[in-house]
C-alpha atoms as a PDB file:
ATOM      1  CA  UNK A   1      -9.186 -13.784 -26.858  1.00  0.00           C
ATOM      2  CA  UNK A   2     -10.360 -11.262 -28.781  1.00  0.00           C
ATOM      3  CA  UNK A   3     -13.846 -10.146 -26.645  1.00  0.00           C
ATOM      4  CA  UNK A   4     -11.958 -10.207 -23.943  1.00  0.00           C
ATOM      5  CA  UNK A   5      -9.188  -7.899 -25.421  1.00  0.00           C
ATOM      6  CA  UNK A   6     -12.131  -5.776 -26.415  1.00  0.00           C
ATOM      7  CA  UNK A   7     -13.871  -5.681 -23.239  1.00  0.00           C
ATOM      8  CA  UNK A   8     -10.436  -4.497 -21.273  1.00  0.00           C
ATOM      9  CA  UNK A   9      -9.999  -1.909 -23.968  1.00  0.00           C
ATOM     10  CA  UNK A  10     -13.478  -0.642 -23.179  1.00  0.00           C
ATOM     11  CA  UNK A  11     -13.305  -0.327 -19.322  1.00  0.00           C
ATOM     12  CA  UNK A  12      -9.433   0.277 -18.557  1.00  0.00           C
ATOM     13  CA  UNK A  13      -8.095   2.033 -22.227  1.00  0.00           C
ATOM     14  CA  UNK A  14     -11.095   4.516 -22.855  1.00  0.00           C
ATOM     15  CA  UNK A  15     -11.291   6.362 -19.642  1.00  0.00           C
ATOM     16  CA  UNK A  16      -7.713   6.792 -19.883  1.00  0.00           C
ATOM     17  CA  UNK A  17      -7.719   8.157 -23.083  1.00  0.00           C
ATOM     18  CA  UNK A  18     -10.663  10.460 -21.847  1.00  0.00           C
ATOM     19  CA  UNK A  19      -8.673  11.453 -18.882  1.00  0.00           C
ATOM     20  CA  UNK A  20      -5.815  12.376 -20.387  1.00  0.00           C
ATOM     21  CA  UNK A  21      -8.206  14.588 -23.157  1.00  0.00           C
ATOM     22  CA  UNK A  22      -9.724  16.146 -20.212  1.00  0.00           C
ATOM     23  CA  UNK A  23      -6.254  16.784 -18.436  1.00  0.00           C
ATOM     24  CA  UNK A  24      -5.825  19.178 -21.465  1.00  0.00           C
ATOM     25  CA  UNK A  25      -8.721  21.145 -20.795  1.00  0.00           C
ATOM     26  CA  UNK A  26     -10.101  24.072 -18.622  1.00  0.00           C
ATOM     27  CA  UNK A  27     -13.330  22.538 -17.691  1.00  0.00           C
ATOM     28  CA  UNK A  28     -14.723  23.767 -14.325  1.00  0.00           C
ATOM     29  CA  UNK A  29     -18.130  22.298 -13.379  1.00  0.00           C
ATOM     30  CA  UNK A  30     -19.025  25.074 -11.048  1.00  0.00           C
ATOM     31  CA  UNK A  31     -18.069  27.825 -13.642  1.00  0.00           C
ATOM     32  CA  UNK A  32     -20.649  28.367 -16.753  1.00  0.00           C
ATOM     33  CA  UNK A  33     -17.357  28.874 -19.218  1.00  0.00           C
ATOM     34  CA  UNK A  34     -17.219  25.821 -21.346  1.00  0.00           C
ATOM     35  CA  UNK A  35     -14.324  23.631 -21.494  1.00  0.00           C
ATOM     36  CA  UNK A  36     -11.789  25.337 -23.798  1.00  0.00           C
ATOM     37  CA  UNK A  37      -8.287  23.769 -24.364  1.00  0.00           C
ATOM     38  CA  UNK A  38      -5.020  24.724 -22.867  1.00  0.00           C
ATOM     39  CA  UNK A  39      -2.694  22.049 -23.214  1.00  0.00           C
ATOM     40  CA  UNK A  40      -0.183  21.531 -20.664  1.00  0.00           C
ATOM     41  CA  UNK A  41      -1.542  23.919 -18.101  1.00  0.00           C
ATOM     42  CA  UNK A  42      -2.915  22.051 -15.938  1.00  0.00           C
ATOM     43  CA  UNK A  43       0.194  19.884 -15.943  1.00  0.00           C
ATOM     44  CA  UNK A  44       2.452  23.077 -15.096  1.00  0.00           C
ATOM     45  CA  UNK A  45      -0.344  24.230 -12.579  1.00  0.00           C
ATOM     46  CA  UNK A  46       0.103  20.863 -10.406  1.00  0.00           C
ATOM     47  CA  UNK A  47       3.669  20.879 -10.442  1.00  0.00           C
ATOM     48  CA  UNK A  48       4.196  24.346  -9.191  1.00  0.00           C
ATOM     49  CA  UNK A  49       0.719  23.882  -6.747  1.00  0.00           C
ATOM     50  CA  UNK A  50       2.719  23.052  -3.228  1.00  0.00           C
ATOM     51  CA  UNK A  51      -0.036  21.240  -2.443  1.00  0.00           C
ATOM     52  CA  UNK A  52       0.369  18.684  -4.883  1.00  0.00           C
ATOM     53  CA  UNK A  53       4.384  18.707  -3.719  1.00  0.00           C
ATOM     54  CA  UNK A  54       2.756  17.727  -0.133  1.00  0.00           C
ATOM     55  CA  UNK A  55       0.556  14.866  -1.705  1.00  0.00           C
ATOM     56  CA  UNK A  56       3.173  13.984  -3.058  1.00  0.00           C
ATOM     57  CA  UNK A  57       5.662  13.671  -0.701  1.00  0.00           C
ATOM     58  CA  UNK A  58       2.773  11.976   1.535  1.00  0.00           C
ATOM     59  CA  UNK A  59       2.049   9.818  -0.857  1.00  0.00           C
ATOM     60  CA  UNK A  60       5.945   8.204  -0.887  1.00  0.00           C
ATOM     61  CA  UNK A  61       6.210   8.579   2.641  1.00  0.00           C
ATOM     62  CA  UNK A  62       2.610   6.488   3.743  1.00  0.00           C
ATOM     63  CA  UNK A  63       4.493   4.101   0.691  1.00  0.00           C
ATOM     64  CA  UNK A  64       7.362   3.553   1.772  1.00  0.00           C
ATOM     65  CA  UNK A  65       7.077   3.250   5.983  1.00  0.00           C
ATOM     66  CA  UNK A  66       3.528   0.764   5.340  1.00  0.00           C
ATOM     67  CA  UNK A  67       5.811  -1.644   2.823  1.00  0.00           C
ATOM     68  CA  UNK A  68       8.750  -1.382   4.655  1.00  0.00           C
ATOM     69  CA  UNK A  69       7.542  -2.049   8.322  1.00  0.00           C
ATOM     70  CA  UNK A  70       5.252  -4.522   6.919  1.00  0.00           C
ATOM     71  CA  UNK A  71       7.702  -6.630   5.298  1.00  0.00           C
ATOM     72  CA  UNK A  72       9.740  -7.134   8.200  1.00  0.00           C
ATOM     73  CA  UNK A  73       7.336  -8.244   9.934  1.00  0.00           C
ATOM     74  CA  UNK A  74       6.149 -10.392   7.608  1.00  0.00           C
ATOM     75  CA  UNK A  75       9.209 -11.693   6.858  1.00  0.00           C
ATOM     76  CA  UNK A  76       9.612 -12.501  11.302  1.00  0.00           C
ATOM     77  CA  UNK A  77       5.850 -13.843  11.326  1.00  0.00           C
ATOM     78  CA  UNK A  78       6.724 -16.035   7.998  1.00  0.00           C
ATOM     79  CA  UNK A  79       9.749 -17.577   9.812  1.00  0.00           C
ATOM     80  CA  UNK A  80       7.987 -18.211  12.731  1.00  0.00           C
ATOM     81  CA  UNK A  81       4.838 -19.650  10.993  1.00  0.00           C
ATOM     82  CA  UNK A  82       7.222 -22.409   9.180  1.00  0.00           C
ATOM     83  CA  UNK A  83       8.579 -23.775  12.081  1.00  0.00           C
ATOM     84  CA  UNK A  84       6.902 -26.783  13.140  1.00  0.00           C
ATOM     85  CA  UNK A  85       4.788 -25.110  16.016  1.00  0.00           C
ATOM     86  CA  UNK A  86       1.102 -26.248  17.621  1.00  0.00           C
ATOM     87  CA  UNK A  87      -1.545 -24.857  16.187  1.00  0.00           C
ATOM     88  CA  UNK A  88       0.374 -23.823  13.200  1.00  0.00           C
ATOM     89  CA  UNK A  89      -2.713 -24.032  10.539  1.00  0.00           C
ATOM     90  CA  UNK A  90      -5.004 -21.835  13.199  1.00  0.00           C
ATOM     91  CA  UNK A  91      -2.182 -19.288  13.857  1.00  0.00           C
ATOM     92  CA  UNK A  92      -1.896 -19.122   9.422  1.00  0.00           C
ATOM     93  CA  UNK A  93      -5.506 -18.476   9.387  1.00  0.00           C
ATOM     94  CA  UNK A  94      -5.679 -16.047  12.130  1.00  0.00           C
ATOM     95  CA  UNK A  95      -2.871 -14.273  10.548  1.00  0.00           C
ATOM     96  CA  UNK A  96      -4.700 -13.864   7.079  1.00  0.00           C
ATOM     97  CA  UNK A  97      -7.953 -12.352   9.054  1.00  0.00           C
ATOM     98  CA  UNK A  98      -7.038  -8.898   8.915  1.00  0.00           C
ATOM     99  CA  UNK A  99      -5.911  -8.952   4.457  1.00  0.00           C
ATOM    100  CA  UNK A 100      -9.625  -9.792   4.416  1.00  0.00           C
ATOM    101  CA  UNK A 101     -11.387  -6.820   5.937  1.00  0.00           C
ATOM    102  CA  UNK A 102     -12.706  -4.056   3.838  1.00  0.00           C
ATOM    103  CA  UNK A 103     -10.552  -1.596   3.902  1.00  0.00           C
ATOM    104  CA  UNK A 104     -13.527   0.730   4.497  1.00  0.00           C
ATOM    105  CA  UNK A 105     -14.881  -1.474   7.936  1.00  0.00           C
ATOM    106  CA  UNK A 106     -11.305  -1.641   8.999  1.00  0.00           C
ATOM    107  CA  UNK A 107     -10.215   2.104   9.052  1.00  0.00           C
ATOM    108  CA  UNK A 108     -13.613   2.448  11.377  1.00  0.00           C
ATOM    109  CA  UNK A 109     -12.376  -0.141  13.384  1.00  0.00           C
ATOM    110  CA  UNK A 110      -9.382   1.293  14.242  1.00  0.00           C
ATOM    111  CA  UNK A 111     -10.823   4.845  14.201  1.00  0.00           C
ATOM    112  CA  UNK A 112     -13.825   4.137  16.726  1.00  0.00           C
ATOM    113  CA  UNK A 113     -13.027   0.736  18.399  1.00  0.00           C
ATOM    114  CA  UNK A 114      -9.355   0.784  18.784  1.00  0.00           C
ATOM    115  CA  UNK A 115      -7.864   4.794  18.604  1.00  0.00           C
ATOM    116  CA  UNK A 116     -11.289   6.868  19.891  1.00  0.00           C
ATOM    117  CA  UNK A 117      -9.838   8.805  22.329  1.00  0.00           C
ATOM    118  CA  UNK A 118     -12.677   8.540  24.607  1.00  0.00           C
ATOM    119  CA  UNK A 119     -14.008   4.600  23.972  1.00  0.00           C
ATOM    120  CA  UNK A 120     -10.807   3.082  22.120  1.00  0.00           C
ATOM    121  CA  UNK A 121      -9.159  -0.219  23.619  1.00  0.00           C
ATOM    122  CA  UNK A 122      -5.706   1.199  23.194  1.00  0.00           C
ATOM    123  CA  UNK A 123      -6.673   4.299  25.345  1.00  0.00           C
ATOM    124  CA  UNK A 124      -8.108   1.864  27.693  1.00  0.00           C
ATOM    125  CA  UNK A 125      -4.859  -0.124  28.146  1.00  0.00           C
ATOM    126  CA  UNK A 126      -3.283   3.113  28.363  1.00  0.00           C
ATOM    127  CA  UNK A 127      -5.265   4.827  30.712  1.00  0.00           C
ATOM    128  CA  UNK A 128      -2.851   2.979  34.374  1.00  0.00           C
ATOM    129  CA  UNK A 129      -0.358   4.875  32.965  1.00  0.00           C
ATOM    130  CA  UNK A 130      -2.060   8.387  32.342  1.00  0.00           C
ATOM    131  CA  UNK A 131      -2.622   7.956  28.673  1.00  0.00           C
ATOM    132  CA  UNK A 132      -6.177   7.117  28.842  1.00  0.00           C
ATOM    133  CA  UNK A 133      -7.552  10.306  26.761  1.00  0.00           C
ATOM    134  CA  UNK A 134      -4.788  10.455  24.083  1.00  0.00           C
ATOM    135  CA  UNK A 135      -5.776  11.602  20.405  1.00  0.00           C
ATOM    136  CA  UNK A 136      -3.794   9.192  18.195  1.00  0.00           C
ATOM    137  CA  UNK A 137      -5.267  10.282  14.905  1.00  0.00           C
ATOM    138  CA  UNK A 138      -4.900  13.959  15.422  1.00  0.00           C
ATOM    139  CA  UNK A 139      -1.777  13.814  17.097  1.00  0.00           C
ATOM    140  CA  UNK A 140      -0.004  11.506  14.941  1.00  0.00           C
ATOM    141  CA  UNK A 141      -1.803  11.216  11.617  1.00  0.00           C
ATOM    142  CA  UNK A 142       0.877   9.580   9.583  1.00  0.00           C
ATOM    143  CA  UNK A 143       1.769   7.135  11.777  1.00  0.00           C
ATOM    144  CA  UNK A 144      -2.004   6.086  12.354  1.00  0.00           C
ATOM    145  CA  UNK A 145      -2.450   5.946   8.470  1.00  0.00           C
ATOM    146  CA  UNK A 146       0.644   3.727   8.514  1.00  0.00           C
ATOM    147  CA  UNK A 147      -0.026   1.390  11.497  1.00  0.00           C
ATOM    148  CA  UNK A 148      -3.650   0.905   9.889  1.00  0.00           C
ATOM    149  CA  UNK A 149      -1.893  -0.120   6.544  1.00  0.00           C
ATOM    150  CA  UNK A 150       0.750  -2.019   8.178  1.00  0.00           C
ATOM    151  CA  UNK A 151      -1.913  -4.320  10.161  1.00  0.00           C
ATOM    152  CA  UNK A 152      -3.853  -5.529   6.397  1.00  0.00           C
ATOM    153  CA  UNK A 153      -0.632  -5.908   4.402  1.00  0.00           C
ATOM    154  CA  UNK A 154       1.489  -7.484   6.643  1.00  0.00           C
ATOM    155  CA  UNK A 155      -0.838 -10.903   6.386  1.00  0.00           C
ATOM    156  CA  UNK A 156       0.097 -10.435   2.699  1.00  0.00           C
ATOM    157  CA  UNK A 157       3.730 -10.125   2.518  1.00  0.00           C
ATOM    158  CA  UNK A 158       3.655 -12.679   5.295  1.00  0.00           C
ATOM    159  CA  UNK A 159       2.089 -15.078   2.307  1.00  0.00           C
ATOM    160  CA  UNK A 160       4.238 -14.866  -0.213  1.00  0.00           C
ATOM    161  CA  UNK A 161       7.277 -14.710   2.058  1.00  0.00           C
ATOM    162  CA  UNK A 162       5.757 -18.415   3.180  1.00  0.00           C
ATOM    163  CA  UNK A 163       5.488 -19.426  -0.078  1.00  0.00           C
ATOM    164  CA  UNK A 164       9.477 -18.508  -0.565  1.00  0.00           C
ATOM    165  CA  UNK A 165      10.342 -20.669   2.556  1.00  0.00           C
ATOM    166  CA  UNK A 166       8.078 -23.740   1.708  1.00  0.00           C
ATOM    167  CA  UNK A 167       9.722 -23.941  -1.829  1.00  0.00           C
ATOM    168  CA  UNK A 168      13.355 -23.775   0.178  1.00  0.00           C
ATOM    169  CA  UNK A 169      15.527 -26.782   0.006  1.00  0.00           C
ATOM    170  CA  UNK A 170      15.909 -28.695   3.306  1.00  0.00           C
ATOM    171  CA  UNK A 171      18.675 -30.524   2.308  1.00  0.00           C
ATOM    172  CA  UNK A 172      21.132 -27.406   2.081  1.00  0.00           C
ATOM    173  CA  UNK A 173      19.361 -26.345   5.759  1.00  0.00           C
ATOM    174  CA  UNK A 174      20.107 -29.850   7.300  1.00  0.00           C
ATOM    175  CA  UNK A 175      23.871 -29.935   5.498  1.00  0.00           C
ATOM    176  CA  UNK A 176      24.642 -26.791   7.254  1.00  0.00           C
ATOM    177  CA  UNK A 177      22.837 -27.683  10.713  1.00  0.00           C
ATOM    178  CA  UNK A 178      24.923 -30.748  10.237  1.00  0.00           C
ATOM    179  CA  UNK A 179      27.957 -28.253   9.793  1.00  0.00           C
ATOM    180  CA  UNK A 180      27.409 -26.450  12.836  1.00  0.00           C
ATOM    181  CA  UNK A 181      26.274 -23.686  11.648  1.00  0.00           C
ATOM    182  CA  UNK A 182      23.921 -21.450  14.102  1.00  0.00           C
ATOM    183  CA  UNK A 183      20.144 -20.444  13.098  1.00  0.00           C
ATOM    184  CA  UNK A 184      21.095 -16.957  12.884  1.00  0.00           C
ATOM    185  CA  UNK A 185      23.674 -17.705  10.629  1.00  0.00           C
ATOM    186  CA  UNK A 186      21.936 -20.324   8.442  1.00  0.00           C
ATOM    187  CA  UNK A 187      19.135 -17.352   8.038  1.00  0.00           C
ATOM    188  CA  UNK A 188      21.371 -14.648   7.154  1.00  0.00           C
ATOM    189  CA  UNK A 189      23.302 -16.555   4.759  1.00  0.00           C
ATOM    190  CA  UNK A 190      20.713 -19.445   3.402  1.00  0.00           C
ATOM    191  CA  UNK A 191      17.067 -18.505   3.728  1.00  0.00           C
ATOM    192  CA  UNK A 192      17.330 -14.657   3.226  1.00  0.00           C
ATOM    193  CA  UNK A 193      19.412 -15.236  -0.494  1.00  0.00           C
ATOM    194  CA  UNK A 194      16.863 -17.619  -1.390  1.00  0.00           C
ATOM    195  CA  UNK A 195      13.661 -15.937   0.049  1.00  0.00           C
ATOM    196  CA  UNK A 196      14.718 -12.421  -1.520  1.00  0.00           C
ATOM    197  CA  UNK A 197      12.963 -12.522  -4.555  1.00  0.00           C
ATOM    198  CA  UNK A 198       9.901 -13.158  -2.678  1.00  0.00           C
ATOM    199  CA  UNK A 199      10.533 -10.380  -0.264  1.00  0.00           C
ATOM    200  CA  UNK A 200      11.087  -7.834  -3.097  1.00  0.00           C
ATOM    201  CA  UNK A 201       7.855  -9.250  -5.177  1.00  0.00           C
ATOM    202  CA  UNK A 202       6.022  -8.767  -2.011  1.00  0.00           C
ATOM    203  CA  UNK A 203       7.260  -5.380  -1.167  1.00  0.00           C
ATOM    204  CA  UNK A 204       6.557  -4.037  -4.771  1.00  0.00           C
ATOM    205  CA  UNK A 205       3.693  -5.175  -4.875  1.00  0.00           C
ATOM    206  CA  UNK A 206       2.173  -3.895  -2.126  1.00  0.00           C
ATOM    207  CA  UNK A 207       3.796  -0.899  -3.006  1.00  0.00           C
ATOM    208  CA  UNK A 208       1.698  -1.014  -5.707  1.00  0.00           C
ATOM    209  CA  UNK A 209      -1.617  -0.971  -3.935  1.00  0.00           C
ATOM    210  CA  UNK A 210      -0.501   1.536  -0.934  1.00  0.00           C
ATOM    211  CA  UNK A 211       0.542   4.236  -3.175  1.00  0.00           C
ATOM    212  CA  UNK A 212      -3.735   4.346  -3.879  1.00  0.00           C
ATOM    213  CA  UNK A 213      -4.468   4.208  -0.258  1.00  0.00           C
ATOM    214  CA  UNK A 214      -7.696   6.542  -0.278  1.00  0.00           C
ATOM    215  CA  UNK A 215     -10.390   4.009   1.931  1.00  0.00           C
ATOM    216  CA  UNK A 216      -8.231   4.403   5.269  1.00  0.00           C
ATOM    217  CA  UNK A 217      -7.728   8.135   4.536  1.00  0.00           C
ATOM    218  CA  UNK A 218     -10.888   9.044   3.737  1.00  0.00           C
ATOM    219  CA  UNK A 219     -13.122   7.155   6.406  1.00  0.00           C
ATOM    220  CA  UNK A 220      -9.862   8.164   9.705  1.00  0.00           C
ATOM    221  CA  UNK A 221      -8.329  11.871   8.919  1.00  0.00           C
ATOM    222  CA  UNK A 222     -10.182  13.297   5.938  1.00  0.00           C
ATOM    223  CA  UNK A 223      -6.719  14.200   4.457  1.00  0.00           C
ATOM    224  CA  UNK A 224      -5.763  16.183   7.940  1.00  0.00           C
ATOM    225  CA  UNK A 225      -4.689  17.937  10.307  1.00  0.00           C
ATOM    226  CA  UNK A 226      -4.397  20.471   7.334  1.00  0.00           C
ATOM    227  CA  UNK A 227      -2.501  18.721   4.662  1.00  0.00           C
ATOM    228  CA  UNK A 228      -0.550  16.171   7.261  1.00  0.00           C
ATOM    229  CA  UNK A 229      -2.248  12.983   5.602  1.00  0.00           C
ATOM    230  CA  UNK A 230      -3.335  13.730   2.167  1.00  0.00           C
ATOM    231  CA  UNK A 231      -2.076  11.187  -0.803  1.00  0.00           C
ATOM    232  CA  UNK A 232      -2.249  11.976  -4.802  1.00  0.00           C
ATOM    233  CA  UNK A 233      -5.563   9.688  -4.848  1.00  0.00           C
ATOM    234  CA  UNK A 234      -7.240  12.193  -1.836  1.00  0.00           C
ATOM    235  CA  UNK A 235      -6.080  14.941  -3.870  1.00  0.00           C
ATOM    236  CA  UNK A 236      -7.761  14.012  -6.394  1.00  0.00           C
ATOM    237  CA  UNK A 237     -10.765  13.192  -4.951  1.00  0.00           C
ATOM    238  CA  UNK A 238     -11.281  16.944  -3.406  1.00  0.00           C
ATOM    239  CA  UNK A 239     -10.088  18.003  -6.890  1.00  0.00           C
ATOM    240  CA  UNK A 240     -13.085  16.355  -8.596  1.00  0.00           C
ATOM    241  CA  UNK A 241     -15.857  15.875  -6.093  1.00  0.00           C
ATOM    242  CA  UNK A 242     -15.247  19.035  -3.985  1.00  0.00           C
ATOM    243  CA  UNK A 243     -13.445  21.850  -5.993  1.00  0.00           C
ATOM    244  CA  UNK A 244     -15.412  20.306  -9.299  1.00  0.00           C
ATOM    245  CA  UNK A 245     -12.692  21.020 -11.040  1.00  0.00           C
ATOM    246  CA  UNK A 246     -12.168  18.010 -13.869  1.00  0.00           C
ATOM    247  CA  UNK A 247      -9.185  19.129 -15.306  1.00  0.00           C
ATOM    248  CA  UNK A 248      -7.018  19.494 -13.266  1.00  0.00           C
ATOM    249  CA  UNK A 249      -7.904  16.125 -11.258  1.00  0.00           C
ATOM    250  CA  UNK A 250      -7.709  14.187 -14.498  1.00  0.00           C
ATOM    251  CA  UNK A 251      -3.709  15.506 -14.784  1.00  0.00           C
ATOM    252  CA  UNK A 252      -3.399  14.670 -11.023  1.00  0.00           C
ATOM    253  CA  UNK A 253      -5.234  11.500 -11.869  1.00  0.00           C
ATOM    254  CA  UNK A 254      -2.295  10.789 -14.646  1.00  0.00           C
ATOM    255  CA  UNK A 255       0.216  11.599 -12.699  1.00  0.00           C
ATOM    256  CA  UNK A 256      -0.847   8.947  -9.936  1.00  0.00           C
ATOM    257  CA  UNK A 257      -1.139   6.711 -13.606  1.00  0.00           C
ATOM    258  CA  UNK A 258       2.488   7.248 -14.087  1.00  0.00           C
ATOM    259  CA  UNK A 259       3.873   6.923 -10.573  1.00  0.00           C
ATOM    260  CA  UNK A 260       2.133   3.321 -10.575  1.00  0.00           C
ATOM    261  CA  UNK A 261       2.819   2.274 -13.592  1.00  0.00           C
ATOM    262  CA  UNK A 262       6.503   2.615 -12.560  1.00  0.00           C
ATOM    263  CA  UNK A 263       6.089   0.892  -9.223  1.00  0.00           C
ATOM    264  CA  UNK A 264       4.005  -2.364 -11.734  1.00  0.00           C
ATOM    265  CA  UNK A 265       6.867  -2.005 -14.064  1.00  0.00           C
ATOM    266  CA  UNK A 266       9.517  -2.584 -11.337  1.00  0.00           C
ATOM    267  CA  UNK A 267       7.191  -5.448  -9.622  1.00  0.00           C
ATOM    268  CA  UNK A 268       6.652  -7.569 -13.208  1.00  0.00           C
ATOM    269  CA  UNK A 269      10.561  -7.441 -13.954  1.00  0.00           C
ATOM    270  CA  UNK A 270      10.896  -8.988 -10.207  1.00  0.00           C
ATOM    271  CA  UNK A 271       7.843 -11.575 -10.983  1.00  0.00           C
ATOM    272  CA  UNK A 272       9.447 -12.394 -14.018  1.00  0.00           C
ATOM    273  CA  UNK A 273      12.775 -13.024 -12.262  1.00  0.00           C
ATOM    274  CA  UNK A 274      11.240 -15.042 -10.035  1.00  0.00           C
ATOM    275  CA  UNK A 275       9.704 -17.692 -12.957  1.00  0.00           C
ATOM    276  CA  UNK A 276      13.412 -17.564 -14.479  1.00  0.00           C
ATOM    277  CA  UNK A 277      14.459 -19.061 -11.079  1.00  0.00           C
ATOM    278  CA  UNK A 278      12.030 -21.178 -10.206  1.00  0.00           C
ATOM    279  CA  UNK A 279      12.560 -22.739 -13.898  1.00  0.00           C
ATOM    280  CA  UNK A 280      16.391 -23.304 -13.621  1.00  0.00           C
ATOM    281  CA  UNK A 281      15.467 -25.132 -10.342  1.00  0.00           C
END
């Protein structure tokens, strides 16, 4: 174990150590200054920069609309995909399709082929009605980030929301159909308790991926209109590679290192949960 330990030190524990020693330093690539130290300016900078407030808040809202709408619709698909249906295994694959896109190839997708207001198929089923010309992206930003997002991880929460089901007992589901009791009623009460943990693995992590979103961002709105769709990661990006300014994107950089290491913290508790119940059964 131990060259492997090494080799994760190297490439995940070093450039976070470097980060956080650059995070503490005025270091402007642009400017001929040297980097001099400062300590905990930068940190104080991006916490009273109301930009960073707006990434910030865009960052938890893109977060939490993508994993919510996403799991309940993975959840619906997941029910539907268990029932004993034609064409069940071609439906599952179909399903997975769009989890396996670049992120990169499908923001263009929906970007040129789907929401270009002048060529996109939506505009085109839109246009008997009037719509034919509307601007998605620019008009609603946020929601075109989200619907992108929502469209590659709802294949994955529909997974391990499958997963849940498949490992449900069928004798408690046949006792109650026996009983009388109504679909609704056997979900609500039977397949929801015991699919939960599955639903809340799911939902943190892909939490834990969204709240990085930069490929959709970057390749649809550019962070824009303005500020309307710009996340910690894009702030960081014209931080770095645009304002050149290293130290303060390596304390925005931390601070996106912090907010995820809460939402991992949150998802390995529920993943550990999961093991303790799947080992009592």
């Amino acid at each position: 174990m131990l060259p492997a330990l090494i080799y994760v030190i190297l490439v995940t524990q070093l450039p976070f150590v470097l980060t956080i020693f650059y995070s503490v330093q005025s270091w402007n690539l642009l400017s001929l200054a040297p980097a001099r130290f400062i300590g905990l300016q930068n940190y104080l900078d991006i916490l009273n920069d109301p930009s960073i407030r707006i990434a910030i808040w865009n960052t938890i809202v893109l977060t939490i609309c993508a994993v919510a709408i996403s799991v309940a619709l993975g959840v619906a698909i997941a029910v539907l995909l268990n029932r004993e249906i034609f064409g069940k295994g071609i439906l599952r694959t179909l399903m997975i399709g769009p989890f396996l896109v670049m992120p990169t190839a499908a923001a263009l997708m929906w970007k040129d082929t789907l929401l270009n207001p002048l060529t996109g198929f939506v505009n085109y089923l839109l246009t008997p009605i009037g719509l034919g010309t509307f601007d998605f992206i620019n008009r609603f930003p946020m929601a075109s980030i989200v619907a992108i997002e929502v469209w590659r991880w709802t294949p994955f929460m529909m997974l391990i929301v499958l997963a849940g089901l498949q490992s449900q007992n069928q004798e408690v589901l046949e006792a109650a159909e026996v009983d009388g009791a109504r679909p609704l009623q056997m979900f609500r009460y039977i397949t929801l308790p015991a699919i939960r943990p599955f639903i809340e693995l799911g939902a943190l992590l892909g939490s834990l991926f969204i709240v990085q979103s930069f490929d959709t961002i970057f390749m649809t709105t550019q962070g824009g209109p303005g500020e309307a769709t710009t996340n910690l990661p894009f702030k960081l990006y014209l931080e770095a590679f645009q304002a050149f300014d290293i130290g303060r994107a390596s304390a925005i950089g931390v601070l996106a290192v912090i907010l995820t290491m809460i939402v991992a913290t949150f998802a390995l508790r529920t993943l550990f949960t999961i093991f303790q119940v799947e080992a009592r059964r």
